[in-house]
PDB file of N, CA and C in Angstrom:
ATOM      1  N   UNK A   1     -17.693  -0.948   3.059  1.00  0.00           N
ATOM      2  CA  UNK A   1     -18.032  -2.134   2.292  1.00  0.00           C
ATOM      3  C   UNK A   1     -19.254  -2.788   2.935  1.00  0.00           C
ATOM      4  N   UNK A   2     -20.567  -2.965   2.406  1.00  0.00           N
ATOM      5  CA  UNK A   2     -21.568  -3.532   2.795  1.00  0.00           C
ATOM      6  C   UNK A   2     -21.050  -5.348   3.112  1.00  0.00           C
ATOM      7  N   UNK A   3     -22.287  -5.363   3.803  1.00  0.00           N
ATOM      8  CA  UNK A   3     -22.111  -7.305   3.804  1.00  0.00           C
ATOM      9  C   UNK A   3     -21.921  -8.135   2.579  1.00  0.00           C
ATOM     10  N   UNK A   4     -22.814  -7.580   1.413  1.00  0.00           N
ATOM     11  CA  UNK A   4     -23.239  -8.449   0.866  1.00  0.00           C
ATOM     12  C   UNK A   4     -21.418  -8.225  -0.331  1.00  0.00           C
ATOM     13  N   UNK A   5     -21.264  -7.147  -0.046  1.00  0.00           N
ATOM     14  CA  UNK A   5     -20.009  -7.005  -0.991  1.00  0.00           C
ATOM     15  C   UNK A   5     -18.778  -7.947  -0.639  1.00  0.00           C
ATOM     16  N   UNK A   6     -18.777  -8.257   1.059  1.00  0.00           N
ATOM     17  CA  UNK A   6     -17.609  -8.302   1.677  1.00  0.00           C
ATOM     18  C   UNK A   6     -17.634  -9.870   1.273  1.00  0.00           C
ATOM     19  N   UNK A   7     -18.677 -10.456   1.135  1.00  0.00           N
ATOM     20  CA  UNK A   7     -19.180 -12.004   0.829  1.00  0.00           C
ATOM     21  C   UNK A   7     -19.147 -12.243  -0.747  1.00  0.00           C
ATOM     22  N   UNK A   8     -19.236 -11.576  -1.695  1.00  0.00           N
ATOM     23  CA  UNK A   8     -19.050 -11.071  -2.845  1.00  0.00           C
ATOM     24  C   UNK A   8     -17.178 -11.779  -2.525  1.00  0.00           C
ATOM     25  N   UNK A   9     -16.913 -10.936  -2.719  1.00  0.00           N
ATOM     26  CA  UNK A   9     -15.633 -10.740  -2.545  1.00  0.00           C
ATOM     27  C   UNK A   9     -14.651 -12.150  -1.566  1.00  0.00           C
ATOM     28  N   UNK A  10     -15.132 -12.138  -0.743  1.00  0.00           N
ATOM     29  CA  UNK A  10     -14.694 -13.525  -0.145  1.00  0.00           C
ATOM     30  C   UNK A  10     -15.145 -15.055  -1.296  1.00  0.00           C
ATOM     31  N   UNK A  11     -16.308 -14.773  -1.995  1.00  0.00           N
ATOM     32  CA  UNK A  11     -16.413 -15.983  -3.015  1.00  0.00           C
ATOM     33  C   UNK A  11     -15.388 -16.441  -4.063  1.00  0.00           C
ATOM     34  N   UNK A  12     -15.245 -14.648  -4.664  1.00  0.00           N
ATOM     35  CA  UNK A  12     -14.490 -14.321  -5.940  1.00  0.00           C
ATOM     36  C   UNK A  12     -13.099 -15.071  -5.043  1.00  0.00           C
ATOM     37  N   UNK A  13     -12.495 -15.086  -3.904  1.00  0.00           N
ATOM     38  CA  UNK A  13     -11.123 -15.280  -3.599  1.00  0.00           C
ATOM     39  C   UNK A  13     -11.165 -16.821  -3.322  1.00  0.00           C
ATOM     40  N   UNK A  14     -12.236 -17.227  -2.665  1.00  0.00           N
ATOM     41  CA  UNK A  14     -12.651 -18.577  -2.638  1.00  0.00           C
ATOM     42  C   UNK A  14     -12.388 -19.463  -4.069  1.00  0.00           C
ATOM     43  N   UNK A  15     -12.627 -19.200  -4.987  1.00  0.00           N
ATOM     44  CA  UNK A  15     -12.929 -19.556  -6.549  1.00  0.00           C
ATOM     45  C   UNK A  15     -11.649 -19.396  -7.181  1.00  0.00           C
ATOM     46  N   UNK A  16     -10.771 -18.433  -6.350  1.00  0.00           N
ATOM     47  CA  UNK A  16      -9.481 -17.845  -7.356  1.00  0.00           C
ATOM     48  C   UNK A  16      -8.390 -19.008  -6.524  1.00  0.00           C
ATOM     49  N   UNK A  17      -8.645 -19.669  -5.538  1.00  0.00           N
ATOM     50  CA  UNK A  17      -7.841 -20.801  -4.855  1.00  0.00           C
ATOM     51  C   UNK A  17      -8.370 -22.309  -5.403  1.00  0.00           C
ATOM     52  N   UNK A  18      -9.444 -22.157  -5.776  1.00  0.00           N
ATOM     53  CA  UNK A  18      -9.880 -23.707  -5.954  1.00  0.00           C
ATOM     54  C   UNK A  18      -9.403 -23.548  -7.554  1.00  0.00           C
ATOM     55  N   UNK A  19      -9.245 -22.143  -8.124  1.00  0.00           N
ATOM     56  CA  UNK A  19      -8.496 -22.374  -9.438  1.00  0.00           C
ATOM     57  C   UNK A  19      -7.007 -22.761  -9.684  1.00  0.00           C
ATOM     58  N   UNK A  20      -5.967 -22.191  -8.395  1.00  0.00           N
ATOM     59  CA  UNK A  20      -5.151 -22.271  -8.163  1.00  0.00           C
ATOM     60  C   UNK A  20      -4.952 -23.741  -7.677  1.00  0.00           C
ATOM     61  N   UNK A  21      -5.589 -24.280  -7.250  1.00  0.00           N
ATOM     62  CA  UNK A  21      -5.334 -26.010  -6.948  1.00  0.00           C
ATOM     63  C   UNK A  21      -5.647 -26.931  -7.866  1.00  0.00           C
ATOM     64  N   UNK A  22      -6.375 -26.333  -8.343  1.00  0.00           N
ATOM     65  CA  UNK A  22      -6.973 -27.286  -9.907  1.00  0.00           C
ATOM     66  C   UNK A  22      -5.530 -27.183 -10.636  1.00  0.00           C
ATOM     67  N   UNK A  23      -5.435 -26.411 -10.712  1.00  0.00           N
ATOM     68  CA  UNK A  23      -3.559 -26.349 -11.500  1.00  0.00           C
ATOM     69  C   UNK A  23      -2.967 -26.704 -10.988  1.00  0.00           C
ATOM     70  N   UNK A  24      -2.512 -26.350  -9.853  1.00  0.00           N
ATOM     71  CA  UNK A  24      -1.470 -27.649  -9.275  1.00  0.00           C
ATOM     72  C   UNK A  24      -1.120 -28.404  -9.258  1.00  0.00           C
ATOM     73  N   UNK A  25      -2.685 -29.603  -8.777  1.00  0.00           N
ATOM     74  CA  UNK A  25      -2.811 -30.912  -9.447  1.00  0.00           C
ATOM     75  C   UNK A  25      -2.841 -31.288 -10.212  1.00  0.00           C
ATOM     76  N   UNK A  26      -2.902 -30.709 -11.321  1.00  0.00           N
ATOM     77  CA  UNK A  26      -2.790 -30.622 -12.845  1.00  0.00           C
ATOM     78  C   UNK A  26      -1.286 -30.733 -13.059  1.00  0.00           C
ATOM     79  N   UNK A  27       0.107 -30.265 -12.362  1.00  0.00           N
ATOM     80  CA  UNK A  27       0.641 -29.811 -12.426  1.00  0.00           C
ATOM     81  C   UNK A  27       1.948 -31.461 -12.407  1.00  0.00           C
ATOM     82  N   UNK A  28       2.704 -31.973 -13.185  1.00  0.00           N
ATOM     83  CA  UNK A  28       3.614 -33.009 -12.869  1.00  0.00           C
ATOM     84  C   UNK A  28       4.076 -33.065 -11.901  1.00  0.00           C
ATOM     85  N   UNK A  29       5.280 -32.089 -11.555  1.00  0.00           N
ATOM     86  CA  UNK A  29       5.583 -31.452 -10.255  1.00  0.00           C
ATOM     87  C   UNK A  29       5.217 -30.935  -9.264  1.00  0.00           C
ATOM     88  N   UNK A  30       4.081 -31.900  -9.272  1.00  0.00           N
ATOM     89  CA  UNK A  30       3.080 -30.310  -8.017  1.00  0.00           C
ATOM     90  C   UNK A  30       3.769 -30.491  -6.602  1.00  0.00           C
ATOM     91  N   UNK A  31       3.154 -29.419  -6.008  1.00  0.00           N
ATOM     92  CA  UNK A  31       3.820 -29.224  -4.745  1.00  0.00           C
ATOM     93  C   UNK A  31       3.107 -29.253  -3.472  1.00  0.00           C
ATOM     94  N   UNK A  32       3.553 -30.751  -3.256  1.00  0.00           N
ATOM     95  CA  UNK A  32       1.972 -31.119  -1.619  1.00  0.00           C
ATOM     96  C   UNK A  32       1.831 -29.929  -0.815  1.00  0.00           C
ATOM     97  N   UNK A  33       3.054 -29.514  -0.391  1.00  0.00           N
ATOM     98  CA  UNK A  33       2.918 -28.346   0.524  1.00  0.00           C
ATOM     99  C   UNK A  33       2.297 -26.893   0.464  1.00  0.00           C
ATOM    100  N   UNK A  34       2.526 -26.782  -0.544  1.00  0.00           N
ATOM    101  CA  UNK A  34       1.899 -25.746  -1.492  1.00  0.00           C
ATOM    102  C   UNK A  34       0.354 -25.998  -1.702  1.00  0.00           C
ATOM    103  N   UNK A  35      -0.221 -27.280  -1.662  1.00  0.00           N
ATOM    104  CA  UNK A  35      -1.380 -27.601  -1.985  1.00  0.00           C
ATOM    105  C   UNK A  35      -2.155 -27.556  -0.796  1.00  0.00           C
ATOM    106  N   UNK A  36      -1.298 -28.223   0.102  1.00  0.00           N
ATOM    107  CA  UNK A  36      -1.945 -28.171   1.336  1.00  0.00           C
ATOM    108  C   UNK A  36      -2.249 -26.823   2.002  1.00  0.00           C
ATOM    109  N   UNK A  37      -1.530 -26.075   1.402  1.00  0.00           N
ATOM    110  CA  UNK A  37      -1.709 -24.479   2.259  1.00  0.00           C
ATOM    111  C   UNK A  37      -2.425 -23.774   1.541  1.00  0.00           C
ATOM    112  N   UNK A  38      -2.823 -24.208   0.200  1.00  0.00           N
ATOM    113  CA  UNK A  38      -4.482 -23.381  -0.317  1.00  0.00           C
ATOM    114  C   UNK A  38      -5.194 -24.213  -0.052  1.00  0.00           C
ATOM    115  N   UNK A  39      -5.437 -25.226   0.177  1.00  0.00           N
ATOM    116  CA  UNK A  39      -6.127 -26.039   0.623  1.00  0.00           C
ATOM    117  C   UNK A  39      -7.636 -25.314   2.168  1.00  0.00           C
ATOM    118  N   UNK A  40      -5.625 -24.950   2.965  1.00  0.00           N
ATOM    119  CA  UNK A  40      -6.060 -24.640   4.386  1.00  0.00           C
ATOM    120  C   UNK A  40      -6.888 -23.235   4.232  1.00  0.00           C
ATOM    121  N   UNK A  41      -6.238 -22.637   3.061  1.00  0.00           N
ATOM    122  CA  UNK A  41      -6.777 -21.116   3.154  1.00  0.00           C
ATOM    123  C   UNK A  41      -7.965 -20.964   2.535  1.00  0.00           C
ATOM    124  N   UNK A  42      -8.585 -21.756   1.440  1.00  0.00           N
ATOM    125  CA  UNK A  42      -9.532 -21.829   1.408  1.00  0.00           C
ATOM    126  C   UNK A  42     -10.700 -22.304   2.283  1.00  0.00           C
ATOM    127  N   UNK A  43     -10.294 -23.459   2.768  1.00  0.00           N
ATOM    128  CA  UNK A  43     -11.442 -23.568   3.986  1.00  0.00           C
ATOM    129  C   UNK A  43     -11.378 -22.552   5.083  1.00  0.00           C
ATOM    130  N   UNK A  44     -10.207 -21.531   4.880  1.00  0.00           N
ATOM    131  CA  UNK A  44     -10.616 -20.592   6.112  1.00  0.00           C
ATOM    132  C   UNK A  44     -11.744 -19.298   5.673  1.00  0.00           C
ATOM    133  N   UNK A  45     -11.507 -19.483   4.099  1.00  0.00           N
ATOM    134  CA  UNK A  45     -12.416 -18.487   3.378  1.00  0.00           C
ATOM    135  C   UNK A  45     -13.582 -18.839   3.828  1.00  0.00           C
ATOM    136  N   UNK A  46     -13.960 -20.246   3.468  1.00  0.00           N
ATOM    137  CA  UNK A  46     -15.465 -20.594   3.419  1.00  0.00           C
ATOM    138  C   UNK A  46     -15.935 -20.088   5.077  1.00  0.00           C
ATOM    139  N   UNK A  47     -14.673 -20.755   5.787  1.00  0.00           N
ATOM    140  CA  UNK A  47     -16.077 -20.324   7.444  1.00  0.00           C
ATOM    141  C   UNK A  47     -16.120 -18.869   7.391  1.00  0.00           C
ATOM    142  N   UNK A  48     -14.986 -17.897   6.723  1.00  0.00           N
ATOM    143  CA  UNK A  48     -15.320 -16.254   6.756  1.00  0.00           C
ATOM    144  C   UNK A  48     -16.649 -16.388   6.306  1.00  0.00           C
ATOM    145  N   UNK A  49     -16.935 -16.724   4.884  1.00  0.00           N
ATOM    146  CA  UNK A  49     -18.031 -16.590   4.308  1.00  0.00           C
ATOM    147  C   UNK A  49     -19.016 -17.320   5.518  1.00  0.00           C
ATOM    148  N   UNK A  50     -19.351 -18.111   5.656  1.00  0.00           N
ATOM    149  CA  UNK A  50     -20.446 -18.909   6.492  1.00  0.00           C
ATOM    150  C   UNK A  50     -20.342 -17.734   7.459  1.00  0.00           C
ATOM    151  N   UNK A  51     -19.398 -17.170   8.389  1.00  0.00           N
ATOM    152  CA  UNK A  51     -19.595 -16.250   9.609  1.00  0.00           C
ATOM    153  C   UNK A  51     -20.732 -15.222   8.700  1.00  0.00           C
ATOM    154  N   UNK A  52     -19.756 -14.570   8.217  1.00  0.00           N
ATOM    155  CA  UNK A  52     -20.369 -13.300   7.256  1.00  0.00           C
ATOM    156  C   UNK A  52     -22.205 -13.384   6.752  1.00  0.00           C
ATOM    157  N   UNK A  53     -22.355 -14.697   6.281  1.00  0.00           N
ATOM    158  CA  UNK A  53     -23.973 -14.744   5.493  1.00  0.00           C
ATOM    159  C   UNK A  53     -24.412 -15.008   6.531  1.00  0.00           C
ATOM    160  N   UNK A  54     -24.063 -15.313   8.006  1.00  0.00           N
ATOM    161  CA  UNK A  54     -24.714 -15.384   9.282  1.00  0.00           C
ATOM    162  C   UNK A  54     -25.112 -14.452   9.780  1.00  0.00           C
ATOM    163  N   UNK A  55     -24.260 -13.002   9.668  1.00  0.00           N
ATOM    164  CA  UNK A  55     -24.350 -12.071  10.437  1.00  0.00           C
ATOM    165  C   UNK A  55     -25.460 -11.114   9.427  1.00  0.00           C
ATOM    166  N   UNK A  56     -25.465 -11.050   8.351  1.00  0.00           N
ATOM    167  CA  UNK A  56     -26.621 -10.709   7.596  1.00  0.00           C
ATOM    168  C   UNK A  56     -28.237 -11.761   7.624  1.00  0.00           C
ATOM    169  N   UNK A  57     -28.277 -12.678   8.014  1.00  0.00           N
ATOM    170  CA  UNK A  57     -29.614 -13.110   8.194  1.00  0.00           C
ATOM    171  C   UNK A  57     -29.804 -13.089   9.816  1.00  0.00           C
ATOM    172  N   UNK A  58     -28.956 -12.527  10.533  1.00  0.00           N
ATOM    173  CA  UNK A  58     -29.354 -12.090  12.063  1.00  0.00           C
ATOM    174  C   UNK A  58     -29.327 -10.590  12.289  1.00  0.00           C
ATOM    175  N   UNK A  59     -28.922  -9.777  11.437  1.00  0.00           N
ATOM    176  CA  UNK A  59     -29.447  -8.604  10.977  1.00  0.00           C
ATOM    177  C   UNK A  59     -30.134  -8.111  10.391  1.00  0.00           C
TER     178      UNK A  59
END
């Protein structure tokens, strides 16, 4: 898997959580805990991504 795919791919999953929270909150019943833990996993996406588009403009 090239860089640019692996960052590709980390966006698409990035985007598929901030869709998943948009519903949530959307959601009567939503579930803090549940929110809070895509929450967390998305910001762990983004620093993958930030590492990742780092290591391609220092390569």
């Amino acid at each position: 898997m090239t860089s640019q795919t692996y960052i590709s791919s980390l966006e698409r999953r990035h985007q598929d959580l901030e869709r998943k929270i948009e519903q949530e909150m959307r959601h009567p019943a939503r579930d803090a805990l549940l929110i809070a833990a895509l929450k967390r996993k998305k910001l762990e996406l983004k620093d993958e991504m930030t590492r990742a588009q780092g290591e391609v403009t220092t390569h």
